[in-house]
C-alpha atoms as a PDB file:
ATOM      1  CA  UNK A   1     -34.513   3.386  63.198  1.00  0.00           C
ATOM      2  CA  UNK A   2     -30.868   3.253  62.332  1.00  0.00           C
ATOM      3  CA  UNK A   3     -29.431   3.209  59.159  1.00  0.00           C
ATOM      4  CA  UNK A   4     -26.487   0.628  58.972  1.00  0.00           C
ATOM      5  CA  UNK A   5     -24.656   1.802  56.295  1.00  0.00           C
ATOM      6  CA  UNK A   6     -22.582  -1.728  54.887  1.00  0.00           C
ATOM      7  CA  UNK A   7     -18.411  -0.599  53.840  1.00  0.00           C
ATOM      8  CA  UNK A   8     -18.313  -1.466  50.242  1.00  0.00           C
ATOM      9  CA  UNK A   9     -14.861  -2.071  49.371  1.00  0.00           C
ATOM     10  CA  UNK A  10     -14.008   0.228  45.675  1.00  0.00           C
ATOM     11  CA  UNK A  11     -14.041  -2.491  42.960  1.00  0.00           C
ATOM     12  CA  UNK A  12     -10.662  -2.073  41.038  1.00  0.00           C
ATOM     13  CA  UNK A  13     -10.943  -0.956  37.019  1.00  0.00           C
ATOM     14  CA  UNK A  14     -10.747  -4.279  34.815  1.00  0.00           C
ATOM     15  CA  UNK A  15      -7.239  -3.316  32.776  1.00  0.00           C
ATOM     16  CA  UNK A  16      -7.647  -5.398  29.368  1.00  0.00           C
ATOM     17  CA  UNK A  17      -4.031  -3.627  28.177  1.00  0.00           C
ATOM     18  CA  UNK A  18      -2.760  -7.402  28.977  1.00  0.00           C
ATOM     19  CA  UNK A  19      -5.415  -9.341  27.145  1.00  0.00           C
ATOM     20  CA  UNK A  20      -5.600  -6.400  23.996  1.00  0.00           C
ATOM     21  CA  UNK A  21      -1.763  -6.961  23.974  1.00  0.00           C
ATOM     22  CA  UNK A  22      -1.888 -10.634  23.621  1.00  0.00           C
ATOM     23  CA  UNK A  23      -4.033 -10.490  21.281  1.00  0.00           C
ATOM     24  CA  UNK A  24      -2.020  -8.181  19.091  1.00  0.00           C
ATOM     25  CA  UNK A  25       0.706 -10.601  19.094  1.00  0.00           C
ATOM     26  CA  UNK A  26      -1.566 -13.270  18.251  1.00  0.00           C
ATOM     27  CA  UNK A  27      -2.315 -11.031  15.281  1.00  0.00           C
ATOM     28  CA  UNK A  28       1.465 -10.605  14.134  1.00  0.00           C
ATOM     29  CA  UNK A  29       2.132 -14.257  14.486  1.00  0.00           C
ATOM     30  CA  UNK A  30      -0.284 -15.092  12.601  1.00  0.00           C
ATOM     31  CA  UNK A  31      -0.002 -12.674   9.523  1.00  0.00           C
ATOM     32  CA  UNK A  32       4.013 -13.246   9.848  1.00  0.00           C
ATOM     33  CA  UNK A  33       3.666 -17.170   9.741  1.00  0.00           C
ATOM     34  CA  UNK A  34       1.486 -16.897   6.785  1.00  0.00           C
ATOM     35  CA  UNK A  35       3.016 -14.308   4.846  1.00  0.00           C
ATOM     36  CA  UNK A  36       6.341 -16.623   5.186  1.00  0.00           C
ATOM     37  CA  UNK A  37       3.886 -19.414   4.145  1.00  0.00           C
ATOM     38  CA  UNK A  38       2.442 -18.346   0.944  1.00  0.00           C
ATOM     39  CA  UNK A  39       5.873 -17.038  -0.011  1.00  0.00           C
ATOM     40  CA  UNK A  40       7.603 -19.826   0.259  1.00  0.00           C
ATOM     41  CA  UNK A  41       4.973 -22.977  -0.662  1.00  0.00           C
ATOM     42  CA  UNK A  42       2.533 -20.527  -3.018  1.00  0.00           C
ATOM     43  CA  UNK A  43      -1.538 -19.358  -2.682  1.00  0.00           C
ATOM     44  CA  UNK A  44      -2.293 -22.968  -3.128  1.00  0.00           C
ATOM     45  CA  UNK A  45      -0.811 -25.627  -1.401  1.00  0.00           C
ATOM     46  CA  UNK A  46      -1.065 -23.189   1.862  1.00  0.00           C
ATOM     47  CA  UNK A  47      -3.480 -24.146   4.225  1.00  0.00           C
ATOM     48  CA  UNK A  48      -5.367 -22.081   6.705  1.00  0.00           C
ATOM     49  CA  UNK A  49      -4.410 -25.383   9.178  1.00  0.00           C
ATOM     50  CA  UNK A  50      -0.885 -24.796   8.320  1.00  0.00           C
ATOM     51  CA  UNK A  51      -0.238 -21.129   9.219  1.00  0.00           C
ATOM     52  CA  UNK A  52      -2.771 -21.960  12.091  1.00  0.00           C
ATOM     53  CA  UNK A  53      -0.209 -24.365  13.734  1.00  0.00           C
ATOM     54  CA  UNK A  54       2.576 -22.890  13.197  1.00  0.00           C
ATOM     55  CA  UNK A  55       1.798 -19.606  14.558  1.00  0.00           C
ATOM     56  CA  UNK A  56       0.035 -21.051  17.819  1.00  0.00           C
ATOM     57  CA  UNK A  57      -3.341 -20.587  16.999  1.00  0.00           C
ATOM     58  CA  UNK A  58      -6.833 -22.388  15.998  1.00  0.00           C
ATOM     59  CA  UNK A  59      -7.934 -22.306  12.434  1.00  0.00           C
ATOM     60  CA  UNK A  60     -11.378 -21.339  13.892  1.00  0.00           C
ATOM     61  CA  UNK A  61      -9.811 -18.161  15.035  1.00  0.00           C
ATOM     62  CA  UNK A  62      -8.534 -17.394  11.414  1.00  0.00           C
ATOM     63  CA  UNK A  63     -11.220 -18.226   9.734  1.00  0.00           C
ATOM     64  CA  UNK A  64     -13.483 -15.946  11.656  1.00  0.00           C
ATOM     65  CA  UNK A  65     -10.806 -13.036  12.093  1.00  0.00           C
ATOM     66  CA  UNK A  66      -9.843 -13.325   7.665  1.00  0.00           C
ATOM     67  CA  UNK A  67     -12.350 -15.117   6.513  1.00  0.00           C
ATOM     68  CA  UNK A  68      -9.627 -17.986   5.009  1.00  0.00           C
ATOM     69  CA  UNK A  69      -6.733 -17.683   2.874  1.00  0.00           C
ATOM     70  CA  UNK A  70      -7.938 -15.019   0.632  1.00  0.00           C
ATOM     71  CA  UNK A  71      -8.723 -12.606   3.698  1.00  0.00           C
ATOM     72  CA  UNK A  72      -5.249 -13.371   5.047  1.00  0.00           C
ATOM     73  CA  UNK A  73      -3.639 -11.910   2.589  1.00  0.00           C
ATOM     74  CA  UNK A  74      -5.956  -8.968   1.801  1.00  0.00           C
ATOM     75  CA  UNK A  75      -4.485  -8.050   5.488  1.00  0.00           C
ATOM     76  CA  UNK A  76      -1.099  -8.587   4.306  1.00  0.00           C
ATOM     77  CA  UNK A  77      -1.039  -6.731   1.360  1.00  0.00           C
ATOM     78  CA  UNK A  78      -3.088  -3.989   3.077  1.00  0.00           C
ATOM     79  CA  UNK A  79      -0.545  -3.815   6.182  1.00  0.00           C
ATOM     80  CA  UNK A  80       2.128  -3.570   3.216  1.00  0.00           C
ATOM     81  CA  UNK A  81       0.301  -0.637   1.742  1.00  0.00           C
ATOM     82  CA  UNK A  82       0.749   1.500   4.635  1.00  0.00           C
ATOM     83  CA  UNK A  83       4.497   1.480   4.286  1.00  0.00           C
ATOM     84  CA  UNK A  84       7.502   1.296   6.714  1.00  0.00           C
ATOM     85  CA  UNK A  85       6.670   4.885   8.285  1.00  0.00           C
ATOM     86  CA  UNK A  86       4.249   5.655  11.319  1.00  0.00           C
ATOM     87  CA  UNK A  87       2.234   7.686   9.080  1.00  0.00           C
ATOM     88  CA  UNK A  88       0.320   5.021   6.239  1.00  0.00           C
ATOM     89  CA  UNK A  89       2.301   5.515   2.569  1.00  0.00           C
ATOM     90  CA  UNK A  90      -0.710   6.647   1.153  1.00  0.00           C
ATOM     91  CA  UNK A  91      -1.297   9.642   3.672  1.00  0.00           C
ATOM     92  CA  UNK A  92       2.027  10.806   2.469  1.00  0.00           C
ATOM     93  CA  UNK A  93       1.278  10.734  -1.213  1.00  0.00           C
ATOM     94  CA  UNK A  94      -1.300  12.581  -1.088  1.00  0.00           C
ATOM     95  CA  UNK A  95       0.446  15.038   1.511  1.00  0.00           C
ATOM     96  CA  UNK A  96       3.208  15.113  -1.113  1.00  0.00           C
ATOM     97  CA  UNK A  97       0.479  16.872  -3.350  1.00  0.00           C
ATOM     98  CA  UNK A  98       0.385  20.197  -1.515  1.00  0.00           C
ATOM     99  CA  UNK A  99       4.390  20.818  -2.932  1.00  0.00           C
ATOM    100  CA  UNK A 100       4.999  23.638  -5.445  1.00  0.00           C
ATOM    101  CA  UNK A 101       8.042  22.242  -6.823  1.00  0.00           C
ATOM    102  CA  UNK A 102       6.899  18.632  -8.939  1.00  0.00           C
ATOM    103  CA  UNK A 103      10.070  17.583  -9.254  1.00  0.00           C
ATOM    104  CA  UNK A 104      10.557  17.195  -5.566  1.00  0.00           C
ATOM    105  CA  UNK A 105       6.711  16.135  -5.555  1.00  0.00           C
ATOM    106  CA  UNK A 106       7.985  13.064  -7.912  1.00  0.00           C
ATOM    107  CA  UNK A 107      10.939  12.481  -6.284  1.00  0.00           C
ATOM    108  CA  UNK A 108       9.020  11.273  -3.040  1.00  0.00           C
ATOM    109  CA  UNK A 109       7.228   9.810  -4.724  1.00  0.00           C
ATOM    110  CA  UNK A 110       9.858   7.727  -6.090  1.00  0.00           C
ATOM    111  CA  UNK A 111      10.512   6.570  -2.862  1.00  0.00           C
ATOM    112  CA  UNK A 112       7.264   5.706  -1.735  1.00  0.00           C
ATOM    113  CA  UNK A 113       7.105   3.342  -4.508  1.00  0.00           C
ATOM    114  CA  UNK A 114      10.474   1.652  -3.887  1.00  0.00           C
ATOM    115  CA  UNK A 115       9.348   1.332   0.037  1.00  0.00           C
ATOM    116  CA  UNK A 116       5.648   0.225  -0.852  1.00  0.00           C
ATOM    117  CA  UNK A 117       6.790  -1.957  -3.939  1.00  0.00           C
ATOM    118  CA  UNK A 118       9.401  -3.728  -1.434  1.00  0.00           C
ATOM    119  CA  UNK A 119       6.688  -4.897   0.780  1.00  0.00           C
ATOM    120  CA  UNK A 120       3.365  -5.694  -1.520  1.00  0.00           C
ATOM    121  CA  UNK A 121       4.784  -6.651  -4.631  1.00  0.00           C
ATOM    122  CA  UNK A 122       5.654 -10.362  -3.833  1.00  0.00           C
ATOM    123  CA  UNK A 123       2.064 -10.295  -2.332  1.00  0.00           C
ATOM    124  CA  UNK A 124       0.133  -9.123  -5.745  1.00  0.00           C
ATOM    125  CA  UNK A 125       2.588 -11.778  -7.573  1.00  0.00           C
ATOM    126  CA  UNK A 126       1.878 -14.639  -5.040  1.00  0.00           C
ATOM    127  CA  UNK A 127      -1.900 -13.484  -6.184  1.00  0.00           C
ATOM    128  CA  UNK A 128      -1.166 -13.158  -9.687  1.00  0.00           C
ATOM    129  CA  UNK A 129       0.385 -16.432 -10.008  1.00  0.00           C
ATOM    130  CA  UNK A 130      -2.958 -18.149  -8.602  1.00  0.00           C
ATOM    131  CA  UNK A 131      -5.396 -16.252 -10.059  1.00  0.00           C
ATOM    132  CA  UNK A 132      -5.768 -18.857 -13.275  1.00  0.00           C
ATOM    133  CA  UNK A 133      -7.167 -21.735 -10.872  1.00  0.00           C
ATOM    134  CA  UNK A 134      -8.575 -19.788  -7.887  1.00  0.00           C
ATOM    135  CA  UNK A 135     -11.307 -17.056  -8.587  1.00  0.00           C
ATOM    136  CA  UNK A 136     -11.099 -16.034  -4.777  1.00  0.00           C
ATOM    137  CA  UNK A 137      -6.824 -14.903  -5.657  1.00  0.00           C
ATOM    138  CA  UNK A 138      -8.052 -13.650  -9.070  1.00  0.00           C
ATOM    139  CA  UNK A 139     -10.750 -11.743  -7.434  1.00  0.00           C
ATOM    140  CA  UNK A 140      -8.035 -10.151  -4.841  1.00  0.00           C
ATOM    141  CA  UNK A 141      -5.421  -9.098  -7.379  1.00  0.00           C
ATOM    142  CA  UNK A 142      -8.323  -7.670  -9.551  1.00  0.00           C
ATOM    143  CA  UNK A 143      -8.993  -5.628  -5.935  1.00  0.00           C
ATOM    144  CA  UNK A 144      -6.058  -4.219  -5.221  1.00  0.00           C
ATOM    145  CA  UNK A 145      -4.796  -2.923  -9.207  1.00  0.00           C
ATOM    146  CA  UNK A 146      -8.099  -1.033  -9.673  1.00  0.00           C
ATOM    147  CA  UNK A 147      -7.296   0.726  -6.257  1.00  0.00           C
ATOM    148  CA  UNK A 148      -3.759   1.785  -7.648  1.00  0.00           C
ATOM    149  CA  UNK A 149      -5.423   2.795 -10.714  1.00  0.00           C
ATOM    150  CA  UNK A 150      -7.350   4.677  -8.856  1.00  0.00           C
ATOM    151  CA  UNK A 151      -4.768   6.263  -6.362  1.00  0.00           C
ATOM    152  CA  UNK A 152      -2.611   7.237  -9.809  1.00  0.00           C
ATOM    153  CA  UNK A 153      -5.609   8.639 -10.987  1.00  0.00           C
ATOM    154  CA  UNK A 154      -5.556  11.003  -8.412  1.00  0.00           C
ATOM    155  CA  UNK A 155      -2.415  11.973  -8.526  1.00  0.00           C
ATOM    156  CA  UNK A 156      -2.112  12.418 -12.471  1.00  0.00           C
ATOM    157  CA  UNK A 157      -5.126  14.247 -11.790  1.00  0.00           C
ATOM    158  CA  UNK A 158      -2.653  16.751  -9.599  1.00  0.00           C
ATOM    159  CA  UNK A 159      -0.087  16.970 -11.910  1.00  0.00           C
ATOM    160  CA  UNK A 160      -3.098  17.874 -14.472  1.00  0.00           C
ATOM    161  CA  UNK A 161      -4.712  20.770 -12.357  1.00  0.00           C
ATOM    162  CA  UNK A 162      -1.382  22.077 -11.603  1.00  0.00           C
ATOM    163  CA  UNK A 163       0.056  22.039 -14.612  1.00  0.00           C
ATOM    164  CA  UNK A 164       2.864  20.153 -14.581  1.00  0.00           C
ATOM    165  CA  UNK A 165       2.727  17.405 -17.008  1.00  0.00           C
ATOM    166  CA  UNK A 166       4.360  18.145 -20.522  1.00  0.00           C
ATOM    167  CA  UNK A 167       3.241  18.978 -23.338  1.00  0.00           C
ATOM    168  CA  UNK A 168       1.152  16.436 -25.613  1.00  0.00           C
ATOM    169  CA  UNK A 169       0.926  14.298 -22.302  1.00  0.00           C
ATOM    170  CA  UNK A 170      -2.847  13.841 -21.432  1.00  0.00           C
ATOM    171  CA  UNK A 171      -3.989  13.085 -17.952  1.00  0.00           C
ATOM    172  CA  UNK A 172      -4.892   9.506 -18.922  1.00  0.00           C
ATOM    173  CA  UNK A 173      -1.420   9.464 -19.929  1.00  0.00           C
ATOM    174  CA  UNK A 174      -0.013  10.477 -16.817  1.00  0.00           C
ATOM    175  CA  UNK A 175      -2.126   7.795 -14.867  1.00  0.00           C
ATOM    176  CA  UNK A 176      -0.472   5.169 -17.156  1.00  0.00           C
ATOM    177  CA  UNK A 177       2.788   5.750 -16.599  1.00  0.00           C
ATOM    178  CA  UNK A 178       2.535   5.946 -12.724  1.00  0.00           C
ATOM    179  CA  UNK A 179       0.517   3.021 -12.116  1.00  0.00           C
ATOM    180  CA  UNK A 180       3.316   1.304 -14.557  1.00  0.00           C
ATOM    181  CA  UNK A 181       5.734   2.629 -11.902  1.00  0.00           C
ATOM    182  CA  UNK A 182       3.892   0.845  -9.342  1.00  0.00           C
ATOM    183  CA  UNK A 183       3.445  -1.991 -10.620  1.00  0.00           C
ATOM    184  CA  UNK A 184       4.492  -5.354  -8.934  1.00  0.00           C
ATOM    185  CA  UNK A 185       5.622  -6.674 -12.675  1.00  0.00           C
ATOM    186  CA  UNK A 186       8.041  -3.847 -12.699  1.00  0.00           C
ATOM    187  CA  UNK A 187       9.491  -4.212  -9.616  1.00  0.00           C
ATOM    188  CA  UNK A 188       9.740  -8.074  -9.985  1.00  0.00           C
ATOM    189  CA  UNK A 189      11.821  -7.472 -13.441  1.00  0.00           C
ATOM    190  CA  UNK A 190      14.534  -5.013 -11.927  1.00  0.00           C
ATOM    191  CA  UNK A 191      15.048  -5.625  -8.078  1.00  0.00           C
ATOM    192  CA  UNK A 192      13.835  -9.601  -8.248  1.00  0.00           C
ATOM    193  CA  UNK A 193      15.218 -11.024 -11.450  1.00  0.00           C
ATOM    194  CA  UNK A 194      17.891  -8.643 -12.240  1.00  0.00           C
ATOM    195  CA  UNK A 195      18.994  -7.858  -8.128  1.00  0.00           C
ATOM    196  CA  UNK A 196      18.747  -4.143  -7.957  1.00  0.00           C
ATOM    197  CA  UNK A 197      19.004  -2.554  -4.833  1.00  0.00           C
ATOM    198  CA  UNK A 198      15.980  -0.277  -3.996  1.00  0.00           C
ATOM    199  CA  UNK A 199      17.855   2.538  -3.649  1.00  0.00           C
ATOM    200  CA  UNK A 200      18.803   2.273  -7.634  1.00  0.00           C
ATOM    201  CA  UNK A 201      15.069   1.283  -8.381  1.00  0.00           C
ATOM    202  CA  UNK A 202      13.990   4.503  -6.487  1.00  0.00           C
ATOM    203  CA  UNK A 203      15.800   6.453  -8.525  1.00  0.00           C
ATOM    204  CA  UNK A 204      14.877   4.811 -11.854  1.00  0.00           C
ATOM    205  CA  UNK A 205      11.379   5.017 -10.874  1.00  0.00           C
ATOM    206  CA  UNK A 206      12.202   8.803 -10.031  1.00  0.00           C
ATOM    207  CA  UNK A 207      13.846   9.727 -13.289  1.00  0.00           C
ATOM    208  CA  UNK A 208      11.524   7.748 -15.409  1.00  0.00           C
ATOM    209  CA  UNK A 209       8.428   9.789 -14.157  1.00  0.00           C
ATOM    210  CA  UNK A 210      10.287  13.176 -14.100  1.00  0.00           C
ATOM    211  CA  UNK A 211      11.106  12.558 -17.813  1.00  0.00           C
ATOM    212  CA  UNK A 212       8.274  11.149 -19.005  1.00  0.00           C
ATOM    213  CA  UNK A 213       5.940  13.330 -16.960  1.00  0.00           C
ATOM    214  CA  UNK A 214       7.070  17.022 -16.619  1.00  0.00           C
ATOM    215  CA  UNK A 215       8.119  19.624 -18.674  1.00  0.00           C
ATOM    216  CA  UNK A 216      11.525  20.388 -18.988  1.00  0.00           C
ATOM    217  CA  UNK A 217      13.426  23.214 -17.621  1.00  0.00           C
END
């Protein structure tokens, strides 16, 4: 008996780059439309239907990708964490901890702040400003300032082991003033209200630690 072997044409790889890449840009528009949403009209009278339509998208696909408005801008303000760089801000603070010299540790610092500050702080006051009549905003804001008490407890915690921080300065201290540094109130006060550039807030933010923190020459 004779085998008749059948010519079975090679099935060609399914390539998803196309579909992965629309769906990224699905993912842009939407977090761009409603970051320029809540900005502009506030937490509240911005609707998950709103941002939906405007960005080209069902609501069904937002709610089940966020969650709603309170997961939307969790994503924001955790895409704003992560800085303008290619590496996230926060990989870089804590890289910045492996310096001998704390002056130059703090002045990077400095800068991380003004980059970070530039991109969450509307986002924490947007929160902030809702968190009276919404429990889910209050909830968020609540979120994200024990995380940067806890990321300037780690680095006070640096300065501490390393001793660098001045004397009669304590450790709680030292995680005081640098999640004041970071703080969206701060940043609101100086660039906001009173128009500084963040190249001048950088530098404030700099020198204020530096003074406050580390021993003098």
């Amino acid at each position: 008996m004779v085998r008749r072997e059948r010519d079975v044409k090679g099935s060609r790889p399914y390539d998803a780059s196309g579909r992965q890449e629309r769906a990224r840009q699905q993912r842009v528009a939407t977090l761009d439309t409603a970051r320029a949403f809540f900005l502009e009209n506030g937490f509240a009278a911005t609707t998950v239907e709103s941002i939906a339509q405007a960005a080209g998208v069902s609501a069904a696909t937002i709610y089940k990708t966020y969650g709603g408005k309170a997961g939307l801008v969790r994503a924001l303000c955790q895409s704003a964490l992560e800085g303008a760089g290619a590496v996230p801000a926060e990989q870089r603070s804590n890289a910045l901890r492996s310096g001998d010299d704390p002056r130059q540790v703090i002045e990077n610092w400095g800068r991380l702040v003004a980059e970070v500050s530039s991109r969450i702080s509307p986002l924490l006051l947007l929160l902030r400003s809702a968190a009276d009549a919404d429990p889910e905003a209050a909830g968020l804001y609540e979120e994200f300032d024990e995380a940067r008490v806890a990321r300037m407890t780690d680095n006070a915690r640096y300065l501490a082991r390393a001793g660098h921080l001045r004397v009669g300065v304590t450790m709680r201290d030292a995680r005081d003033i640098l999640w004041l540094s970071a703080s969206p109130e701060l940043y609101d006060l100086l660039v906001t209200r009173r128009q500084w550039s963040i190249a001048k807030y950088s530098r404030f933010v700099t020198d204020t630690l530096t003074k406050a923190l580390l021993s003098p020459d």
